[in-house]
C-alpha atoms as a PDB file:
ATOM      1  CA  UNK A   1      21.113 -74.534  18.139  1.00  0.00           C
ATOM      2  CA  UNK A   2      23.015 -72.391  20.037  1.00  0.00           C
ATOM      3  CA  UNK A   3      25.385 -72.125  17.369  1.00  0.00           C
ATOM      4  CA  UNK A   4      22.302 -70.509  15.411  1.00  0.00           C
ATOM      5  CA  UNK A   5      21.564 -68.525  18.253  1.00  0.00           C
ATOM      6  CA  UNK A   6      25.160 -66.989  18.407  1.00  0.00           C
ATOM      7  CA  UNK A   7      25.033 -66.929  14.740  1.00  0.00           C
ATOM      8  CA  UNK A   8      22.214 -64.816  14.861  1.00  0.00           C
ATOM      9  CA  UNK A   9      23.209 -62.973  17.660  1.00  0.00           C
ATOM     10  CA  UNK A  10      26.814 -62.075  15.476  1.00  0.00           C
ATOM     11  CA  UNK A  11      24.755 -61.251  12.296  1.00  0.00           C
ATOM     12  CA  UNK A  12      22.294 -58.455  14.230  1.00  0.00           C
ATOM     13  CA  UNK A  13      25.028 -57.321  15.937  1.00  0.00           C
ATOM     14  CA  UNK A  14      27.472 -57.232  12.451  1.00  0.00           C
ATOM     15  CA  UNK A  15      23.572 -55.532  10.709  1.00  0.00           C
ATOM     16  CA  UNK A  16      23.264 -52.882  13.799  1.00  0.00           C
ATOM     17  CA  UNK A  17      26.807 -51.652  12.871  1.00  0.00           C
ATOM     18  CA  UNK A  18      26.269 -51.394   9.619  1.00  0.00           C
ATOM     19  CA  UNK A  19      22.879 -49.141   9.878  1.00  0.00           C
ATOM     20  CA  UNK A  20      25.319 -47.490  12.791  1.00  0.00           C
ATOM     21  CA  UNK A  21      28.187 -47.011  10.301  1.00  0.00           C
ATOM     22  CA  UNK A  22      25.386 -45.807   7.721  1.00  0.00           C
ATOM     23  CA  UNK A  23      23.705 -43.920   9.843  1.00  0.00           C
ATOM     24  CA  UNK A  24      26.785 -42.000  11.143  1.00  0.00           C
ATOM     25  CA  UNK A  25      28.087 -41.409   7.173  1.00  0.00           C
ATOM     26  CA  UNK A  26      24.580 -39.787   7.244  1.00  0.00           C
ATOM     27  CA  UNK A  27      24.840 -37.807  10.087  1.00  0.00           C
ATOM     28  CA  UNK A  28      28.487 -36.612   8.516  1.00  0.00           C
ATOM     29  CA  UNK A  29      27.573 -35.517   5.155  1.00  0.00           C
ATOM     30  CA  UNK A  30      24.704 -32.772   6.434  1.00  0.00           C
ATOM     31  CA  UNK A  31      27.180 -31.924   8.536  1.00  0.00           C
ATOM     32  CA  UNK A  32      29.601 -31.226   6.179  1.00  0.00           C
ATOM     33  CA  UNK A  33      26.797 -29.516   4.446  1.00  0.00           C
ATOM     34  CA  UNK A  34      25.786 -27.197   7.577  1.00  0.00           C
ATOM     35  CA  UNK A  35      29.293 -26.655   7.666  1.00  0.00           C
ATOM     36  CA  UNK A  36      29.469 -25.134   3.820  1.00  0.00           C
ATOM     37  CA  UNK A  37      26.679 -23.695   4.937  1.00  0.00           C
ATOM     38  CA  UNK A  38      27.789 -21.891   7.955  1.00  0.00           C
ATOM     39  CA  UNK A  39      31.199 -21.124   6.219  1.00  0.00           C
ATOM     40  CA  UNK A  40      29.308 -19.179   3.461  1.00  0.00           C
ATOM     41  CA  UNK A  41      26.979 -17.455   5.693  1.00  0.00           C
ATOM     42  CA  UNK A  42      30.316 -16.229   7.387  1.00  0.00           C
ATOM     43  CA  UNK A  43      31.710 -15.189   4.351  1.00  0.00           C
ATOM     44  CA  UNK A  44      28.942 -12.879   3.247  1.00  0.00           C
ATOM     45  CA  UNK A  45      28.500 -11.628   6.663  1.00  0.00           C
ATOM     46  CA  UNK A  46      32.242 -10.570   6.565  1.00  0.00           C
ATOM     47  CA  UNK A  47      31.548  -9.179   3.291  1.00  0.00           C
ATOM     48  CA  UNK A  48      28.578  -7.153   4.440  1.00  0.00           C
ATOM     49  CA  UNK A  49      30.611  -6.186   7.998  1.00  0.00           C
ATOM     50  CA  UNK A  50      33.636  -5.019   5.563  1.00  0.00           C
ATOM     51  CA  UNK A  51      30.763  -3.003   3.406  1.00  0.00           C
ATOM     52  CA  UNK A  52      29.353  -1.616   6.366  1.00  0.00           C
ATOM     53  CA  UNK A  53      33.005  -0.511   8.120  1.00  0.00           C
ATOM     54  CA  UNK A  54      33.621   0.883   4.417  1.00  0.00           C
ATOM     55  CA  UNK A  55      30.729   2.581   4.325  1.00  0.00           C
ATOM     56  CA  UNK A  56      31.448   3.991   8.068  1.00  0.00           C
ATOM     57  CA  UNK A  57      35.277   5.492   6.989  1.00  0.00           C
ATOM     58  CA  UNK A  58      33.765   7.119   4.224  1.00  0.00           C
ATOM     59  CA  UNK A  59      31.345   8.493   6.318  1.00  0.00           C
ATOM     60  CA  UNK A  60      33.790   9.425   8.774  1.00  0.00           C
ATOM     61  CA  UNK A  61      35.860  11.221   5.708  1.00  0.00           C
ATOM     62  CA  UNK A  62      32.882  12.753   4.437  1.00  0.00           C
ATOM     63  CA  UNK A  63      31.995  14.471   7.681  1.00  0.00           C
ATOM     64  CA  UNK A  64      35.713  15.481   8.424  1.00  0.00           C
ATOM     65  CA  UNK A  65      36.153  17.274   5.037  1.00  0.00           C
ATOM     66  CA  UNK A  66      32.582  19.050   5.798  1.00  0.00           C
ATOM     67  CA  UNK A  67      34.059  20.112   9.127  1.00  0.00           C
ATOM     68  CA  UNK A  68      36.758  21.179   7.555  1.00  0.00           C
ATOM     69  CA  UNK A  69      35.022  23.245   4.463  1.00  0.00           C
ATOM     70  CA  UNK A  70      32.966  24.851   7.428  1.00  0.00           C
ATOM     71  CA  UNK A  71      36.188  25.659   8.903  1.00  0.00           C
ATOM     72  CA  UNK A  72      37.695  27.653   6.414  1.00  0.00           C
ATOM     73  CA  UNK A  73      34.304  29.040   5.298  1.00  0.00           C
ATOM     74  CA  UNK A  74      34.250  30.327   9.092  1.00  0.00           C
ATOM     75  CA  UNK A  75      37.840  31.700   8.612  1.00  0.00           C
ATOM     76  CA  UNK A  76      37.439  33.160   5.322  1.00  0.00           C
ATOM     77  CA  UNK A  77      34.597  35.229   6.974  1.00  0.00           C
ATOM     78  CA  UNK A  78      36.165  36.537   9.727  1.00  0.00           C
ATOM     79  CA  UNK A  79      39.018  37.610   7.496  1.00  0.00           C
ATOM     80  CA  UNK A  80      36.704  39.355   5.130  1.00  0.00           C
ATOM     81  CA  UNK A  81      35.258  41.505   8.332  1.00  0.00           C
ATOM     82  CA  UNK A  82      38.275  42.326   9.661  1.00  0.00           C
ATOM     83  CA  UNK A  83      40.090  43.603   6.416  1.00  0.00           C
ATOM     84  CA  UNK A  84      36.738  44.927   4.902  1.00  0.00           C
ATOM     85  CA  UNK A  85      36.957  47.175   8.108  1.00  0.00           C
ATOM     86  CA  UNK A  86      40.281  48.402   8.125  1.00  0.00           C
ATOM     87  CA  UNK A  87      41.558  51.434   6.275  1.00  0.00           C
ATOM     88  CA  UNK A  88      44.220  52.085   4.047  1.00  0.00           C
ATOM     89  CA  UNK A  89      46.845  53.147   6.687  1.00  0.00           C
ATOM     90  CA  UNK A  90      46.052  50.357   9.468  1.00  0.00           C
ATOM     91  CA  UNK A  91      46.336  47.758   6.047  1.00  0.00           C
ATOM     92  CA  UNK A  92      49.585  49.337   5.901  1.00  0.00           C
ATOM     93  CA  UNK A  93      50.344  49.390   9.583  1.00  0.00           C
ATOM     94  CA  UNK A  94      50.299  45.767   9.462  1.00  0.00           C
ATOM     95  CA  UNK A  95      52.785  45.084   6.703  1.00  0.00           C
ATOM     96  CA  UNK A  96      56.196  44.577   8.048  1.00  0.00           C
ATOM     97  CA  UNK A  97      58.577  47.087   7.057  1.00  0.00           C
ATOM     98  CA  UNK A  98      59.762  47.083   3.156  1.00  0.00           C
ATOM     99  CA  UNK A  99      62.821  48.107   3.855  1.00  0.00           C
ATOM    100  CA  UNK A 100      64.159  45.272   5.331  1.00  0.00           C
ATOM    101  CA  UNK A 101      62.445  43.106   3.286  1.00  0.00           C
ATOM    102  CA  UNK A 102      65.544  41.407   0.977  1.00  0.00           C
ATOM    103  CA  UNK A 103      64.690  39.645  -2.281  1.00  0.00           C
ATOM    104  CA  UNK A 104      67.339  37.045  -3.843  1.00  0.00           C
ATOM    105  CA  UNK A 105      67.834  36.842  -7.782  1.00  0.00           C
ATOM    106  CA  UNK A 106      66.783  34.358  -9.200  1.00  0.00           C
ATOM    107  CA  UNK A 107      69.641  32.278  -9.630  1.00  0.00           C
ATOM    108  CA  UNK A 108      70.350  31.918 -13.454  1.00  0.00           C
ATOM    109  CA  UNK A 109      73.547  29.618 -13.611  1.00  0.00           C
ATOM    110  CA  UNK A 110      73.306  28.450 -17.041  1.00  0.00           C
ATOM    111  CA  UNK A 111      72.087  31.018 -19.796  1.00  0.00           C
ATOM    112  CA  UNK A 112      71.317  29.975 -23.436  1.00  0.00           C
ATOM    113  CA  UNK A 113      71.380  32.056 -27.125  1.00  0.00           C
ATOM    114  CA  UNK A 114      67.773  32.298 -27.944  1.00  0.00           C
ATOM    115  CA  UNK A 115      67.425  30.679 -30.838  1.00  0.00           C
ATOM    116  CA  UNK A 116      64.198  30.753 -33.128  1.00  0.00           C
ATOM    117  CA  UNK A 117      63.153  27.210 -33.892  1.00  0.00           C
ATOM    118  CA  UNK A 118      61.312  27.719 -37.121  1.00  0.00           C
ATOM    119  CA  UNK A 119      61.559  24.988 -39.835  1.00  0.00           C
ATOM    120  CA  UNK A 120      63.281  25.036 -42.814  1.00  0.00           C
ATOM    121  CA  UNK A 121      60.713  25.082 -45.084  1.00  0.00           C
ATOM    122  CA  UNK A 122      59.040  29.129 -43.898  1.00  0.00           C
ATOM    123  CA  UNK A 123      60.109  32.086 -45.276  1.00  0.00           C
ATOM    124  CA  UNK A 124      60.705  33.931 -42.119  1.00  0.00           C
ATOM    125  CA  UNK A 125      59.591  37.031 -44.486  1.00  0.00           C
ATOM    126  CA  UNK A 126      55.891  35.671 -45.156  1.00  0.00           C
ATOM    127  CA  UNK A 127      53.823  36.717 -42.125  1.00  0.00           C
ATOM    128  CA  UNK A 128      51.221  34.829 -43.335  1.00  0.00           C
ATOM    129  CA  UNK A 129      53.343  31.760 -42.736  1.00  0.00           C
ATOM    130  CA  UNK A 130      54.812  32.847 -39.131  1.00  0.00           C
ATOM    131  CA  UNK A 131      51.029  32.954 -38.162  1.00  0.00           C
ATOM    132  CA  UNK A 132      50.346  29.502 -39.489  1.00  0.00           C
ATOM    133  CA  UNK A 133      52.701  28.315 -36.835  1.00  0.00           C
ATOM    134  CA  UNK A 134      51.076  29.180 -34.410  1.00  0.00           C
ATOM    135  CA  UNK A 135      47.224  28.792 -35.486  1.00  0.00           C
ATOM    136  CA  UNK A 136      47.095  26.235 -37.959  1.00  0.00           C
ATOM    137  CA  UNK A 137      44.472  26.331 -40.955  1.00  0.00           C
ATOM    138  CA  UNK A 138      42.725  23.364 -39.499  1.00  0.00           C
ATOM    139  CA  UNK A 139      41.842  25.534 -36.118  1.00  0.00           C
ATOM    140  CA  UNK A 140      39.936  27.810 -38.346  1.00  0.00           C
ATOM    141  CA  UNK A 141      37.892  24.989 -40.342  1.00  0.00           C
ATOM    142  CA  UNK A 142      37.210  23.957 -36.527  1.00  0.00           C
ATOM    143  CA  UNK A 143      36.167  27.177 -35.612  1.00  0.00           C
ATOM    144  CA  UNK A 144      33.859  28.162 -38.596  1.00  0.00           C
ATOM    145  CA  UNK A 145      32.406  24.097 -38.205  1.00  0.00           C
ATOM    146  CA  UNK A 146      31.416  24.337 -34.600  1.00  0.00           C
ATOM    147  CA  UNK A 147      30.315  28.246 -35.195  1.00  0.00           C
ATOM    148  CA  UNK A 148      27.509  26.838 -37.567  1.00  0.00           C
ATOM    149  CA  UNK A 149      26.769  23.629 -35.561  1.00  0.00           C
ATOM    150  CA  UNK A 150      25.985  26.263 -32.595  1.00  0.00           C
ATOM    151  CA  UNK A 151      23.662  28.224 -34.668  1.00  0.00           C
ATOM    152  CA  UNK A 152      21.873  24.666 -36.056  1.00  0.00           C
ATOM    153  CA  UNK A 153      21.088  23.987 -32.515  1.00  0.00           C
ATOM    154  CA  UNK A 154      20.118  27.443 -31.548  1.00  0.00           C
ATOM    155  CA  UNK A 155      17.257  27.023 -35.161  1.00  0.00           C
ATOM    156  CA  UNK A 156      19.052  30.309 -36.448  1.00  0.00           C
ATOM    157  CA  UNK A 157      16.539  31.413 -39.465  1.00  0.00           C
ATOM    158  CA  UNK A 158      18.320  30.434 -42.145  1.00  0.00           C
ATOM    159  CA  UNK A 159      15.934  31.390 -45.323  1.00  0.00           C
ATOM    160  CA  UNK A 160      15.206  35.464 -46.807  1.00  0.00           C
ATOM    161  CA  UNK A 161      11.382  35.465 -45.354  1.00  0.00           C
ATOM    162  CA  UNK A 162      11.932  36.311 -41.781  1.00  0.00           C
ATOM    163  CA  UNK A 163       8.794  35.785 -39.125  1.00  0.00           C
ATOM    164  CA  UNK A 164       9.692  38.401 -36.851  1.00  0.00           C
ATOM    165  CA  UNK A 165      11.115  41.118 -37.032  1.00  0.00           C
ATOM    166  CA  UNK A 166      13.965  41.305 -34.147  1.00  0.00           C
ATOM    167  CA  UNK A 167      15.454  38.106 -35.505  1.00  0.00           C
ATOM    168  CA  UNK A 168      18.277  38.242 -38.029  1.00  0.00           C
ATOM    169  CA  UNK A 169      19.201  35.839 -40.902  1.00  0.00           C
ATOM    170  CA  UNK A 170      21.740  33.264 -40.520  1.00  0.00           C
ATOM    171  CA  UNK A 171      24.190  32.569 -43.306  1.00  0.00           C
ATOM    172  CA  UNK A 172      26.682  30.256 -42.487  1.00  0.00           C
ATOM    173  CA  UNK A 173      30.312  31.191 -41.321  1.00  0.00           C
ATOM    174  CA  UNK A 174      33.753  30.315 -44.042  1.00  0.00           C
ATOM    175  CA  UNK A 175      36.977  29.816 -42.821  1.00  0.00           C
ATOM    176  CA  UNK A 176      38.329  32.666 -45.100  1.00  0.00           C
ATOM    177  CA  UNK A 177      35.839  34.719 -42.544  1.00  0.00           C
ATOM    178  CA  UNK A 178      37.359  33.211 -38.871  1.00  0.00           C
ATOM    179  CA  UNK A 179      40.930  34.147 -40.213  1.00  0.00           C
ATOM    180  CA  UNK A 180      39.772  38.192 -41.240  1.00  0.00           C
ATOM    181  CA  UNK A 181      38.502  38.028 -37.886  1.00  0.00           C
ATOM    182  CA  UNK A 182      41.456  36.818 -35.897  1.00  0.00           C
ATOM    183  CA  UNK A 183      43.513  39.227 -38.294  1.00  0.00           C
ATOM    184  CA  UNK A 184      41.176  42.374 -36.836  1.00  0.00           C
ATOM    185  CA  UNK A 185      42.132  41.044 -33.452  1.00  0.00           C
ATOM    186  CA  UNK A 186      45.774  40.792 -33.798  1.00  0.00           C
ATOM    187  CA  UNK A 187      45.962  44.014 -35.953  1.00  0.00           C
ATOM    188  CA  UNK A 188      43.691  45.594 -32.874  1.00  0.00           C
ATOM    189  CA  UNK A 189      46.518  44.437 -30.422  1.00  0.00           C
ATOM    190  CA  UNK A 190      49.484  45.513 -32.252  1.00  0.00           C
ATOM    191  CA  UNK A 191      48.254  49.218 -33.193  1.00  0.00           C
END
């Protein structure tokens, strides 16, 4: 019997370390699991601390650039009073004297032939041509397009029968038009 006893006595003692051992792999995994838990509720409050220092060196940026446009707003008035009050000869009073002043040339060390890069295939006699270098055909179709694309949104009248009386027709614009146009301009600035 006492063999039993013992027996007995071995197997509760072997079954208690078992529910211990279970018990304690229990007791591990929500541990683990408050632990994943804590680590992510670290990582977003890093997250939201690195957001919220972010948010305080713009902040800080924001208010030194406003200090600094009120600044030169502040200097840019007190410049305008005092040279809005001065007269021509205390302006000139306070420019140094321009005869001491001494300018260098610009130094030019290596000088070129000007050459005129035209292609090959212009006849450097045909004006026409010369001028289609430098505004090509397709700049006028642009032109005349966006010209009547303007007056589509701006509901130009477009038909004879006019409702009122101030308001003028609308025919659209041809590219033949935009270049006589540009042609008055350049013939304005050469005579």
């Amino acid at each position: 019997m006492p063999s039993r006893k013992i027996a007995s006595k071995a197997n509760a003692k072997i079954a208690e370390t078992q529910s211990l051992t279970r018990k304690s792999t229990r007791a591990r995994k929500p541990t683990q699991k408050v632990l994943e838990q804590q680590q992510k509720e670290s990582e977003t409050e890093k997250s939201e601390l690195s957001e919220i220092e972010e948010e305080a060196e713009l902040e800080k940026v924001e208010k030194s650039e406003k200090e600094l446009t009120e600044a030169n707003d502040k200097l840019a008035k007190e410049l305008k009073k005092v040279f809005t009050s001065l007269t021509l000869k205390e302006i000139q009073k306070r420019i140094p004297n321009r005869k001491k002043v001494r300018f260098k040339l610009f130094d030019r060390d290596y000088q070129r032939e000007p050459i005129a890069l035209i292609p090959n295939n212009v006849d450097l006699k045909d004006l026409l041509q010369l001028l289609n270098l430098f505004i090509s055909p397709e700049i006028y179709e642009l032109i005349a397009r966006n010209i009547n694309e303007y007056a589509k949104t701006k509901e130009s009248l477009t038909t004879v029968t006019v409702t009122r009386s101030n308001r003028r027709i609308w025919l659209p614009i041809i590219v033949a038009e935009i270049r006589v146009f540009f042609g008055i301009y350049i013939y304005m600035g050469v005579y």
